[in-house]
N, C-alpha and C. Protein backbone atom coordinates (compact mmCIF):
# COMPACT_ATOMS: atom_id res chain seq x y z
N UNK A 1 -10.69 12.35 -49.25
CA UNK A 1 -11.06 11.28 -48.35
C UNK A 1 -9.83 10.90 -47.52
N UNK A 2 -9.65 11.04 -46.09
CA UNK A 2 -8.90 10.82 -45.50
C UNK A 2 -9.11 9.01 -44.86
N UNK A 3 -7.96 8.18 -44.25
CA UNK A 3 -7.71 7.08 -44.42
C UNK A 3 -7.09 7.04 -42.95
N UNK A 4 -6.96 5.89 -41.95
CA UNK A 4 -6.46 5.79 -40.83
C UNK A 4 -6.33 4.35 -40.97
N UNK A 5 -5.31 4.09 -40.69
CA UNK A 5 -4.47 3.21 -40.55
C UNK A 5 -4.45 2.24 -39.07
N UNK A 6 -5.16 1.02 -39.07
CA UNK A 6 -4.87 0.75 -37.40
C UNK A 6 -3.34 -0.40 -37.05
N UNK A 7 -2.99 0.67 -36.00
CA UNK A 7 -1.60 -0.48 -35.80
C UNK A 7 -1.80 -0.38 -33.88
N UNK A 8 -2.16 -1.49 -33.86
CA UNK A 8 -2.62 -1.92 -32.28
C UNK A 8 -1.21 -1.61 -31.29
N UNK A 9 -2.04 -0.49 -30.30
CA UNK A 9 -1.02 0.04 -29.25
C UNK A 9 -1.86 0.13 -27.89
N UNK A 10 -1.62 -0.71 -27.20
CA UNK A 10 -2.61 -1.37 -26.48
C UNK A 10 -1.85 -0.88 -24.97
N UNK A 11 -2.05 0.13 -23.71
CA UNK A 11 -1.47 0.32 -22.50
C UNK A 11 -2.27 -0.25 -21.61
N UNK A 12 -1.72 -1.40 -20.89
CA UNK A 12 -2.67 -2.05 -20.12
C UNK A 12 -2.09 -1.12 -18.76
N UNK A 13 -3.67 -0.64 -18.42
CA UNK A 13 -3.28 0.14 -16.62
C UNK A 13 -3.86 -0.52 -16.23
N UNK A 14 -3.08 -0.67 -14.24
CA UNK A 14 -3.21 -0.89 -13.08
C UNK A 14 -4.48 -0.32 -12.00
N UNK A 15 -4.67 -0.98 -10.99
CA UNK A 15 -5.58 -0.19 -9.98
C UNK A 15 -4.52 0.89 -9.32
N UNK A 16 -5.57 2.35 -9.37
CA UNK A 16 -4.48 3.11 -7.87
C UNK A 16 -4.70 2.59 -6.63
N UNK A 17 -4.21 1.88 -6.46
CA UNK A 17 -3.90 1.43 -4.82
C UNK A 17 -3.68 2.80 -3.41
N UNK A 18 -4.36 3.45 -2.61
CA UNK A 18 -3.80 4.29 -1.85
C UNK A 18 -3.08 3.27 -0.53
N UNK A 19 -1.95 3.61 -0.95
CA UNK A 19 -1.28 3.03 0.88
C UNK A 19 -0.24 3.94 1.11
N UNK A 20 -0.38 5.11 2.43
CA UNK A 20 0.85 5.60 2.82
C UNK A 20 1.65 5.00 2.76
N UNK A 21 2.53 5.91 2.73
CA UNK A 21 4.08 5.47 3.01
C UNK A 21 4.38 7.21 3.90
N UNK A 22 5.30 6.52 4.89
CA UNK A 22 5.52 7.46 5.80
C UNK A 22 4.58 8.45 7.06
N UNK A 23 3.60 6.97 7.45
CA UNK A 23 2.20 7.93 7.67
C UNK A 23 2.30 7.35 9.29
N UNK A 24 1.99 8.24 10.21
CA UNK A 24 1.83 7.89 11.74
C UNK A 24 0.14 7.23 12.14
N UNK A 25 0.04 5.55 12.93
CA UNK A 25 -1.00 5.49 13.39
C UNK A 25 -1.01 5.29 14.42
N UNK A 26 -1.93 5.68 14.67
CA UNK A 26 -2.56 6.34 16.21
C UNK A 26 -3.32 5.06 17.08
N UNK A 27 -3.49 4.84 17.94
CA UNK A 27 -3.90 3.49 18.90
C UNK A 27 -4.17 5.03 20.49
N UNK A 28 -5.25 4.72 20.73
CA UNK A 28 -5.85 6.23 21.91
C UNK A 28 -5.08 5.13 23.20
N UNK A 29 -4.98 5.64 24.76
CA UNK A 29 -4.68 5.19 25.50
C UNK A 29 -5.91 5.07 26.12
N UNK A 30 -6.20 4.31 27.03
CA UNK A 30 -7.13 4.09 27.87
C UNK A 30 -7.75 2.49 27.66
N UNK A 31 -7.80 1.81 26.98
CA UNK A 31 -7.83 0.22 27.13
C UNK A 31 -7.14 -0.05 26.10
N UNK A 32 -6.81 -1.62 26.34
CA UNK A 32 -5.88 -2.73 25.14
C UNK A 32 -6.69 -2.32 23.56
N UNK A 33 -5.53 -2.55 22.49
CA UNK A 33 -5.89 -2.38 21.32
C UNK A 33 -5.45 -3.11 20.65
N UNK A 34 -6.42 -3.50 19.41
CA UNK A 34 -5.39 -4.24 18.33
C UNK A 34 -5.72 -4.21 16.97
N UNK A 35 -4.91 -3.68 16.25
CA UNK A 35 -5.10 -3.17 14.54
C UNK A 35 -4.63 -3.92 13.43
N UNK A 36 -5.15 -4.57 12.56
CA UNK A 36 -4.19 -4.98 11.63
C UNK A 36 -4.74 -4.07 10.24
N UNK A 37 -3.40 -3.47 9.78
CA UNK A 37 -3.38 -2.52 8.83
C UNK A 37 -2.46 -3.50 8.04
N UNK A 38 -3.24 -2.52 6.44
CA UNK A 38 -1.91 -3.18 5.60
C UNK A 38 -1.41 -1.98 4.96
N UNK A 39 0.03 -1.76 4.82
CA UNK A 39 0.46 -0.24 4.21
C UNK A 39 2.18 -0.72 3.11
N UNK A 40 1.97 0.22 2.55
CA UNK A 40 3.27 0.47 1.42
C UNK A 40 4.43 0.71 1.86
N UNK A 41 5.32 -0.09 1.58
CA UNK A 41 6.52 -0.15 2.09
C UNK A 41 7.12 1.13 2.86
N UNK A 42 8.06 1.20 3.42
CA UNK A 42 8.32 2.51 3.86
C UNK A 42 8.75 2.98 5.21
N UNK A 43 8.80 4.07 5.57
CA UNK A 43 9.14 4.60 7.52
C UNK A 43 7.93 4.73 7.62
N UNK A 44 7.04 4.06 8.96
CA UNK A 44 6.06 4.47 9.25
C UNK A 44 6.37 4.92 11.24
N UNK A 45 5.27 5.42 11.53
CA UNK A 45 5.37 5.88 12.74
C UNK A 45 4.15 5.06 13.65
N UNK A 46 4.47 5.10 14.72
CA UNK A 46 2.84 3.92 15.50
C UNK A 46 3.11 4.80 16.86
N UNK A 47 2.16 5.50 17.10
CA UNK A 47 1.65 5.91 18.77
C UNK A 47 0.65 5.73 19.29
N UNK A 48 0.65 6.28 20.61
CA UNK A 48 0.01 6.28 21.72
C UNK A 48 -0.69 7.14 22.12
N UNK A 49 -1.91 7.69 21.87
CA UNK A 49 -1.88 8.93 22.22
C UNK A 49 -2.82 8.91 23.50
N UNK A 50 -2.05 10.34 24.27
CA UNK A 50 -2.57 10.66 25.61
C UNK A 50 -2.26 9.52 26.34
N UNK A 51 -0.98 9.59 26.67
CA UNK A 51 -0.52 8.52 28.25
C UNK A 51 -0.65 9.48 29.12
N UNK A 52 -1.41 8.68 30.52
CA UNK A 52 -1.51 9.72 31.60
C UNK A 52 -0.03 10.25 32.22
N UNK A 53 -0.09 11.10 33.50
CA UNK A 53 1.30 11.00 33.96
C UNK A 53 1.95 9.84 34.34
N UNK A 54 3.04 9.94 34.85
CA UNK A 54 3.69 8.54 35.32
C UNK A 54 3.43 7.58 34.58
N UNK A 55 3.61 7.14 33.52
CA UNK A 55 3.68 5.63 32.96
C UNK A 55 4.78 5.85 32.31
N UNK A 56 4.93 4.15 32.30
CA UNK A 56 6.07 4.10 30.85
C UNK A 56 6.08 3.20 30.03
N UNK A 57 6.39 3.32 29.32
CA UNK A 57 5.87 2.63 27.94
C UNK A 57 6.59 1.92 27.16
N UNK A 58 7.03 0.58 27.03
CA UNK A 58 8.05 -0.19 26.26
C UNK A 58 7.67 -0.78 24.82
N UNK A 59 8.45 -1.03 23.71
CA UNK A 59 8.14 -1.37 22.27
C UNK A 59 8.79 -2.57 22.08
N UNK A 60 7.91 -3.49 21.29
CA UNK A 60 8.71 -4.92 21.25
C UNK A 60 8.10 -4.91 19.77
N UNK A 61 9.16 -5.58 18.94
CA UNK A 61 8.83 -5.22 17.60
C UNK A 61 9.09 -7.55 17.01
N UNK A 62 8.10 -7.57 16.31
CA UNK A 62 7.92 -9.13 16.34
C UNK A 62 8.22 -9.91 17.82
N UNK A 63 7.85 -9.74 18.43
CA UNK A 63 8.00 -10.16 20.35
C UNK A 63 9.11 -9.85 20.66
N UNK A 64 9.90 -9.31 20.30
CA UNK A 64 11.60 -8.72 20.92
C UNK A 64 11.51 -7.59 21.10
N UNK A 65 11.91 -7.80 22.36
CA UNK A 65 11.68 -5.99 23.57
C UNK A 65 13.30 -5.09 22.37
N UNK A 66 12.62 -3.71 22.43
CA UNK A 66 13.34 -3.51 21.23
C UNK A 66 14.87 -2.65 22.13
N UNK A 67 14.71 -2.39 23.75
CA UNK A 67 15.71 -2.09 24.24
C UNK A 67 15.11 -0.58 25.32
N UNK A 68 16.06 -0.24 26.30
CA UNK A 68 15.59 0.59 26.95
C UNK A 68 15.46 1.71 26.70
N UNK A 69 16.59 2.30 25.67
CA UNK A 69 16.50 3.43 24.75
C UNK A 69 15.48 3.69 24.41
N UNK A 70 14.48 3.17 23.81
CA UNK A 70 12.94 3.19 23.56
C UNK A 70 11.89 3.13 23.76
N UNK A 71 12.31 3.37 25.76
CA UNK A 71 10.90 3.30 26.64
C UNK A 71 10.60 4.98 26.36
N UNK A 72 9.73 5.41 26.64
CA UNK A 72 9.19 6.50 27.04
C UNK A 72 8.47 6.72 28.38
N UNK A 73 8.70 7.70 29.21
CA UNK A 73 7.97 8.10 30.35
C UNK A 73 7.95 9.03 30.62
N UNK A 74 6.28 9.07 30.85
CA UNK A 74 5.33 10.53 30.80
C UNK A 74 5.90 11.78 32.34
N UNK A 75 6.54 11.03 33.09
CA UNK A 75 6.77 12.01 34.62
C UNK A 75 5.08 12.76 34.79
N UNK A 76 5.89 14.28 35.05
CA UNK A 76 4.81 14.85 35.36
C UNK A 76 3.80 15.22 34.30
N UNK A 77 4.27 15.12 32.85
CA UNK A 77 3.60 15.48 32.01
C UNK A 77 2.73 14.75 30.60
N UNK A 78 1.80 14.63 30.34
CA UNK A 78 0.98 13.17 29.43
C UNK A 78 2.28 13.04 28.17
N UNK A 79 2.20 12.24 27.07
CA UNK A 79 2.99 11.76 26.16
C UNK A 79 2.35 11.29 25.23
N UNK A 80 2.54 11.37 24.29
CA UNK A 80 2.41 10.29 23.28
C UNK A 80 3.55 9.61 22.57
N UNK A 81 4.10 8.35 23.44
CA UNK A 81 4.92 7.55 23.12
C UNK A 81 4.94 7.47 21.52
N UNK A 82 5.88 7.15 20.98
CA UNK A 82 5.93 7.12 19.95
C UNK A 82 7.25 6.10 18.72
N UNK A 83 6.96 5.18 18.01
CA UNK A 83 7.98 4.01 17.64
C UNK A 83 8.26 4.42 16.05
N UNK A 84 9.34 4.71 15.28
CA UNK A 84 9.46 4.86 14.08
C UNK A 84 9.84 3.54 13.90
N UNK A 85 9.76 2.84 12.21
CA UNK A 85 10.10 1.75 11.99
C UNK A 85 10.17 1.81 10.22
N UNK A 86 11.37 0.99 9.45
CA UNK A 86 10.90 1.24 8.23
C UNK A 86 10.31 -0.66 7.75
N UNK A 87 9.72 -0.69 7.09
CA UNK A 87 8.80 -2.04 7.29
C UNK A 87 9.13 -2.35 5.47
N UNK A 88 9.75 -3.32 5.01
CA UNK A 88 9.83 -3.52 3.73
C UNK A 88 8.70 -4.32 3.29
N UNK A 89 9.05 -4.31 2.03
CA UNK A 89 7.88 -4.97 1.32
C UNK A 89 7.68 -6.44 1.54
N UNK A 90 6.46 -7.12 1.35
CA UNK A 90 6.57 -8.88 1.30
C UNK A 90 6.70 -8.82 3.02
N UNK A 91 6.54 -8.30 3.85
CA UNK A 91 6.72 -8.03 5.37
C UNK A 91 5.54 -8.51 6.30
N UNK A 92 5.08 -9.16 7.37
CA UNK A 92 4.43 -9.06 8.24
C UNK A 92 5.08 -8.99 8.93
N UNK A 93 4.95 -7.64 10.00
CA UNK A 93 5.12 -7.08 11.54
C UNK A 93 4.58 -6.93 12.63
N UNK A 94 5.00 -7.00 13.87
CA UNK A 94 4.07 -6.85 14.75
C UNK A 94 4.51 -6.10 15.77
N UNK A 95 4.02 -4.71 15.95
CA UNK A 95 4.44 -3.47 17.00
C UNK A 95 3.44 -3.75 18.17
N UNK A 96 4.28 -3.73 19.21
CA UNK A 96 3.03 -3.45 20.32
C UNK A 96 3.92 -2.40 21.32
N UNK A 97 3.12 -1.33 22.02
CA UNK A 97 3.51 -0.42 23.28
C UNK A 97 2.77 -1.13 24.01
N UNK A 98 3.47 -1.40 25.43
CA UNK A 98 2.86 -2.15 26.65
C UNK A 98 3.52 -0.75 27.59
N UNK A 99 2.07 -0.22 28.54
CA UNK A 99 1.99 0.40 29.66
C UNK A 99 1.79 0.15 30.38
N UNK A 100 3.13 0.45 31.39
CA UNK A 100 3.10 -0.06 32.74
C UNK A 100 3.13 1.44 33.54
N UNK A 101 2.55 1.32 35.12
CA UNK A 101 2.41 2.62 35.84
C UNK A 101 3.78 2.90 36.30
N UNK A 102 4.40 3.83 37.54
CA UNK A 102 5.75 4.04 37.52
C UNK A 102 6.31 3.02 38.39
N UNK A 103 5.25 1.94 39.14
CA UNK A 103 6.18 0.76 39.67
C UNK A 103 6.15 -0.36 38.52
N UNK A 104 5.98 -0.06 37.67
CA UNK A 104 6.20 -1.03 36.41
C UNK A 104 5.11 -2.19 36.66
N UNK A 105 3.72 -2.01 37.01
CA UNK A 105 3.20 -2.74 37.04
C UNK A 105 1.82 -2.43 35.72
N UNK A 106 1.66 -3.81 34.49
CA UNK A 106 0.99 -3.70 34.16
C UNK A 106 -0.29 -2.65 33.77
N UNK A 107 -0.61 -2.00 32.52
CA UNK A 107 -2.03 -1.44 32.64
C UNK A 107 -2.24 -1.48 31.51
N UNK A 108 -1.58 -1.96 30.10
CA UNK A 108 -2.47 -2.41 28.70
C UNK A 108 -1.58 -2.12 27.62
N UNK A 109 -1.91 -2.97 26.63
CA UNK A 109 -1.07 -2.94 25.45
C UNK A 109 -1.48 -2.20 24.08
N UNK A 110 -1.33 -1.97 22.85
CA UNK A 110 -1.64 -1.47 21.88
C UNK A 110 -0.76 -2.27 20.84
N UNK A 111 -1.80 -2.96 19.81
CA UNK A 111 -0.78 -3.55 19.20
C UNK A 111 -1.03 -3.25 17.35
N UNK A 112 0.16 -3.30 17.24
CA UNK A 112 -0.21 -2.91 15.47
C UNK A 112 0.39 -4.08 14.37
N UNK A 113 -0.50 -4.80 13.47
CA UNK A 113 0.25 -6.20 12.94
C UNK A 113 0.07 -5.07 11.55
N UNK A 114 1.29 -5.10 10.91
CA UNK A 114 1.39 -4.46 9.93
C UNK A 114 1.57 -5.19 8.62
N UNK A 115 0.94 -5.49 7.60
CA UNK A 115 1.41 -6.12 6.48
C UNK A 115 1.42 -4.99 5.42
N UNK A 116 2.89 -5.54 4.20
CA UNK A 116 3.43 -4.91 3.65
C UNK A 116 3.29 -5.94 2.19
N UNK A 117 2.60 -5.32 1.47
CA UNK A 117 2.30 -6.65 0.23
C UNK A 117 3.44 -7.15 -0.89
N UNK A 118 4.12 -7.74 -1.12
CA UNK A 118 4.88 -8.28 -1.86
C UNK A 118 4.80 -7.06 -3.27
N UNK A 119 5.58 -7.15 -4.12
CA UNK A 119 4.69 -6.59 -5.13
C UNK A 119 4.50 -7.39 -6.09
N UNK A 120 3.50 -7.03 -7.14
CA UNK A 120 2.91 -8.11 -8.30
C UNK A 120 3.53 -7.86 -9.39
N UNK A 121 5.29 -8.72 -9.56
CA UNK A 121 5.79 -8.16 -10.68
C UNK A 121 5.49 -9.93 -12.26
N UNK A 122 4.34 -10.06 -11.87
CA UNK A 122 3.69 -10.84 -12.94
C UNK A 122 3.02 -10.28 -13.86
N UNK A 123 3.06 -10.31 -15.31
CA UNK A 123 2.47 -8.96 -16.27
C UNK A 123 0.70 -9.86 -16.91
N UNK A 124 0.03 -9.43 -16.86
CA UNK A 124 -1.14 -9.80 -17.48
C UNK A 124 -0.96 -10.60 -18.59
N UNK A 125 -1.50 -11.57 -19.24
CA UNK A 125 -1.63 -11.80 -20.61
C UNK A 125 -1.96 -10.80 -21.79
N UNK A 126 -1.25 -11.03 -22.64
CA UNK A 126 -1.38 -10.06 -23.50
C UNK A 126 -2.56 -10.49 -24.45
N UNK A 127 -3.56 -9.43 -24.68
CA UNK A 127 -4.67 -9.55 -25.24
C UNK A 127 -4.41 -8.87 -27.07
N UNK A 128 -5.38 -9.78 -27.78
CA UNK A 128 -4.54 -9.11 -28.98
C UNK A 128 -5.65 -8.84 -29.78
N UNK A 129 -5.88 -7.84 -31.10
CA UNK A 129 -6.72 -7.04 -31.88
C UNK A 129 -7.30 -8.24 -32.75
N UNK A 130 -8.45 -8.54 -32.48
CA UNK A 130 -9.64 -9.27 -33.30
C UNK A 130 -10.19 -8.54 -34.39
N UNK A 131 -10.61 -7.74 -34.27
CA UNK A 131 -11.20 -6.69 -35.20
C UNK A 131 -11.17 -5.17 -34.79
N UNK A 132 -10.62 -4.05 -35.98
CA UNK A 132 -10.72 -5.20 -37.00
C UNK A 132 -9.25 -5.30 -37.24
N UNK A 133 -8.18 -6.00 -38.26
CA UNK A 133 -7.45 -6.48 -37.78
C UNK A 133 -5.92 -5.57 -37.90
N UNK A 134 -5.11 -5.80 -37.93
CA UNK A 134 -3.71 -4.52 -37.66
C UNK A 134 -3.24 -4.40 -38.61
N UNK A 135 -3.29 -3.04 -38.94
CA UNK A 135 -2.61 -2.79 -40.53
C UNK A 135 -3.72 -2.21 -40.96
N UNK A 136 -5.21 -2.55 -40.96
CA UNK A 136 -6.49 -1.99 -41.88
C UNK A 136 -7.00 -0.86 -42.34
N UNK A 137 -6.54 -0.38 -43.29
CA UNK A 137 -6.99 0.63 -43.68
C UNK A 137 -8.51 1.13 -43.82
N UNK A 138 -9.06 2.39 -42.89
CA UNK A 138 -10.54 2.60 -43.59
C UNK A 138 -10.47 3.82 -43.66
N UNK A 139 -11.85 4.36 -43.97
CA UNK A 139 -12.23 5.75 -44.24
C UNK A 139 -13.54 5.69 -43.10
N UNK A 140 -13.56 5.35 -42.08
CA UNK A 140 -14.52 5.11 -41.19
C UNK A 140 -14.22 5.55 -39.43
N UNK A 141 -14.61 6.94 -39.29
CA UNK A 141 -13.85 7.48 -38.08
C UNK A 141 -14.27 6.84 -36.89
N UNK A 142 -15.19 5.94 -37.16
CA UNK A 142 -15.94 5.36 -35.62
C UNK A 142 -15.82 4.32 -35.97
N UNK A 143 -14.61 3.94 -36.00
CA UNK A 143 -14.24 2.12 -36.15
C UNK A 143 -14.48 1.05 -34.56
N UNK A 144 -15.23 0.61 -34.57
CA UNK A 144 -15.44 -0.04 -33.04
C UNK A 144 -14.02 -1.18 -32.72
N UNK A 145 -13.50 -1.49 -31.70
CA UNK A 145 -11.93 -2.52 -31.82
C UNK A 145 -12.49 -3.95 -31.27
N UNK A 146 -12.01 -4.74 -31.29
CA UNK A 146 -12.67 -5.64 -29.98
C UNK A 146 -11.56 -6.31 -30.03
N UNK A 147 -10.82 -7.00 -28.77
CA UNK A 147 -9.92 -7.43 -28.52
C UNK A 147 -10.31 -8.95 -28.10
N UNK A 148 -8.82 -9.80 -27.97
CA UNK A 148 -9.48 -11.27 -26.99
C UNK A 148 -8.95 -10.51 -25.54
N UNK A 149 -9.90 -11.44 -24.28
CA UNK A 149 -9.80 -11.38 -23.17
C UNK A 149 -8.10 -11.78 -22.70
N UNK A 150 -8.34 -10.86 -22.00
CA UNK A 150 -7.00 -11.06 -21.27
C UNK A 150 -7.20 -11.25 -19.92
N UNK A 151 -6.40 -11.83 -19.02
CA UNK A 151 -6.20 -11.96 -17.23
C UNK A 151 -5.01 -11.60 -16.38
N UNK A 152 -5.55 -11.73 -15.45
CA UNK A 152 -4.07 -11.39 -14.44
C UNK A 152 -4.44 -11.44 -13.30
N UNK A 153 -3.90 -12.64 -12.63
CA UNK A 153 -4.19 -13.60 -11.63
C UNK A 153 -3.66 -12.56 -10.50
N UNK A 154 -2.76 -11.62 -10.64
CA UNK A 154 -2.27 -10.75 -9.45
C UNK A 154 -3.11 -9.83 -8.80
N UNK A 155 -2.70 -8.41 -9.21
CA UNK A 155 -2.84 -7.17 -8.53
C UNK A 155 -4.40 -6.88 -9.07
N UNK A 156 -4.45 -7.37 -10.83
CA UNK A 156 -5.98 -7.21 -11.31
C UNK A 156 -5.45 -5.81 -12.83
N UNK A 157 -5.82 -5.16 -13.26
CA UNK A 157 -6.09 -4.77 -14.58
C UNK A 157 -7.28 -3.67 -14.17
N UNK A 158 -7.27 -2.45 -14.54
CA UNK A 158 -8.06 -1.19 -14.56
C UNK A 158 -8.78 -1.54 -15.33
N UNK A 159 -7.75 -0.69 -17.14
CA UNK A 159 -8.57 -0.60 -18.06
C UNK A 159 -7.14 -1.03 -19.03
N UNK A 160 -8.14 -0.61 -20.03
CA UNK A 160 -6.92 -0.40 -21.19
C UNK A 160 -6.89 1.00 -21.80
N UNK A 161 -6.27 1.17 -22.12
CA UNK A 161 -5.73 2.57 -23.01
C UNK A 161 -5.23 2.37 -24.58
N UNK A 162 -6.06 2.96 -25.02
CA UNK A 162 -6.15 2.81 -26.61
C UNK A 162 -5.54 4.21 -27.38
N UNK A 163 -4.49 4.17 -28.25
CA UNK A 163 -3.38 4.89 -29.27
C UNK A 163 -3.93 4.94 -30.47
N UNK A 164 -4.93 6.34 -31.28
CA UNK A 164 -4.98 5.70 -32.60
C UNK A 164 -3.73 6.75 -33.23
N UNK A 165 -3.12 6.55 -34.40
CA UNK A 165 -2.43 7.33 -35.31
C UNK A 165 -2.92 6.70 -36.69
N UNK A 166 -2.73 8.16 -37.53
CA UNK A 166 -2.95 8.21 -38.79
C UNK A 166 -1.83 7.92 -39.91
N UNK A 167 -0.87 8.07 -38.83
CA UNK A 167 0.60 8.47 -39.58
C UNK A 167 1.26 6.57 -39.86
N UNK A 168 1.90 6.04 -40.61
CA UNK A 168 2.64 5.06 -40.65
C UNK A 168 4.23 4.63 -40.12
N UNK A 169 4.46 5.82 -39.40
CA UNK A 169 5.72 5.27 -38.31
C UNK A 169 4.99 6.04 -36.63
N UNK A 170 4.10 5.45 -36.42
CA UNK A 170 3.51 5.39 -35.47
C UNK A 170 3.44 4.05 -34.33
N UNK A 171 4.56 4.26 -33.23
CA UNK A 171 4.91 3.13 -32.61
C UNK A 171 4.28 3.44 -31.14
């Protein structure tokens, strides 16, 4: 008759969250735009795609023109302007390309408000073994567990992940 031993090893997992990091978004040319994305810390990229000929295109990053170095202009040939930026965490940003024709007059903006989420370094409550209780020895391979409720006011809680061992230096 074999015997199992319960000693509560409890892995509380997280949600997978998908948020690039390092990912280019796109805003088309041809009328005003405006996006609010939220993404994972990181270098991200923000364009324009398909500027006709002759325009040019300036970047102001939280309303500050970011400098002339960073206009782009299409001449004879289309563009897709283009702004790298690395955006930290706990962040709201705000990218916009404003196109003007080659007398610099007005023709539409594209704007990208980027939020970057803090992270949730608050740990759940720890939930603990009700039944049956830690240490218990049985001869019963389909032992059911039940725990108390636990919370977590943050990011939120998947699942749990449950460890059995038979052995007594089982940590």
């Amino acid at each position: 008759m074999k015997s199992v031993t319960f000693l509560a090893l409890l892995l509380m997992v997280g949600p997978f969250v998908a948020r690039l990091s390092g990912a280019t978004y796109y805003s088309s040319y041809g009328q005003s735009r405006i996006k609010n994305i939220t993404v994972s810390s990181g270098t991200h990229n923000f364009q324009v795609n398909g500027i006709a000929q002759y325009k040019n295109t300036t970047w102001d990053v939280n309303g500050v023109y970011t400098g002339s170095a960073e206009n782009d202009w299409s001449g004879f040939w289309a563009v897709d302007p283009e702004y790298t930026y690395y955006c930290a965490p706990g962040t709201t940003t705000q990218f916009k390309a404003t196109i003007f024709d080659d007398n610099w007059n007005y023709i539409e903006y594209h704007e990208w408000n980027v939020t970057v989420p803090a992270p949730d370094t608050t740990p759940p409550s720890i939930p603990s073994l009700t039944s049956p209780s830690s240490g218990t020895i049985t001869t019963d391979d389909t032992v059911s567990l039940d725990w108390s409720n636990s919370s977590d006011s943050g990011s939120g809680m998947d699942y749990y992940q449950v460890q059995v061992d038979n052995g007594s230096s089982f940590s």
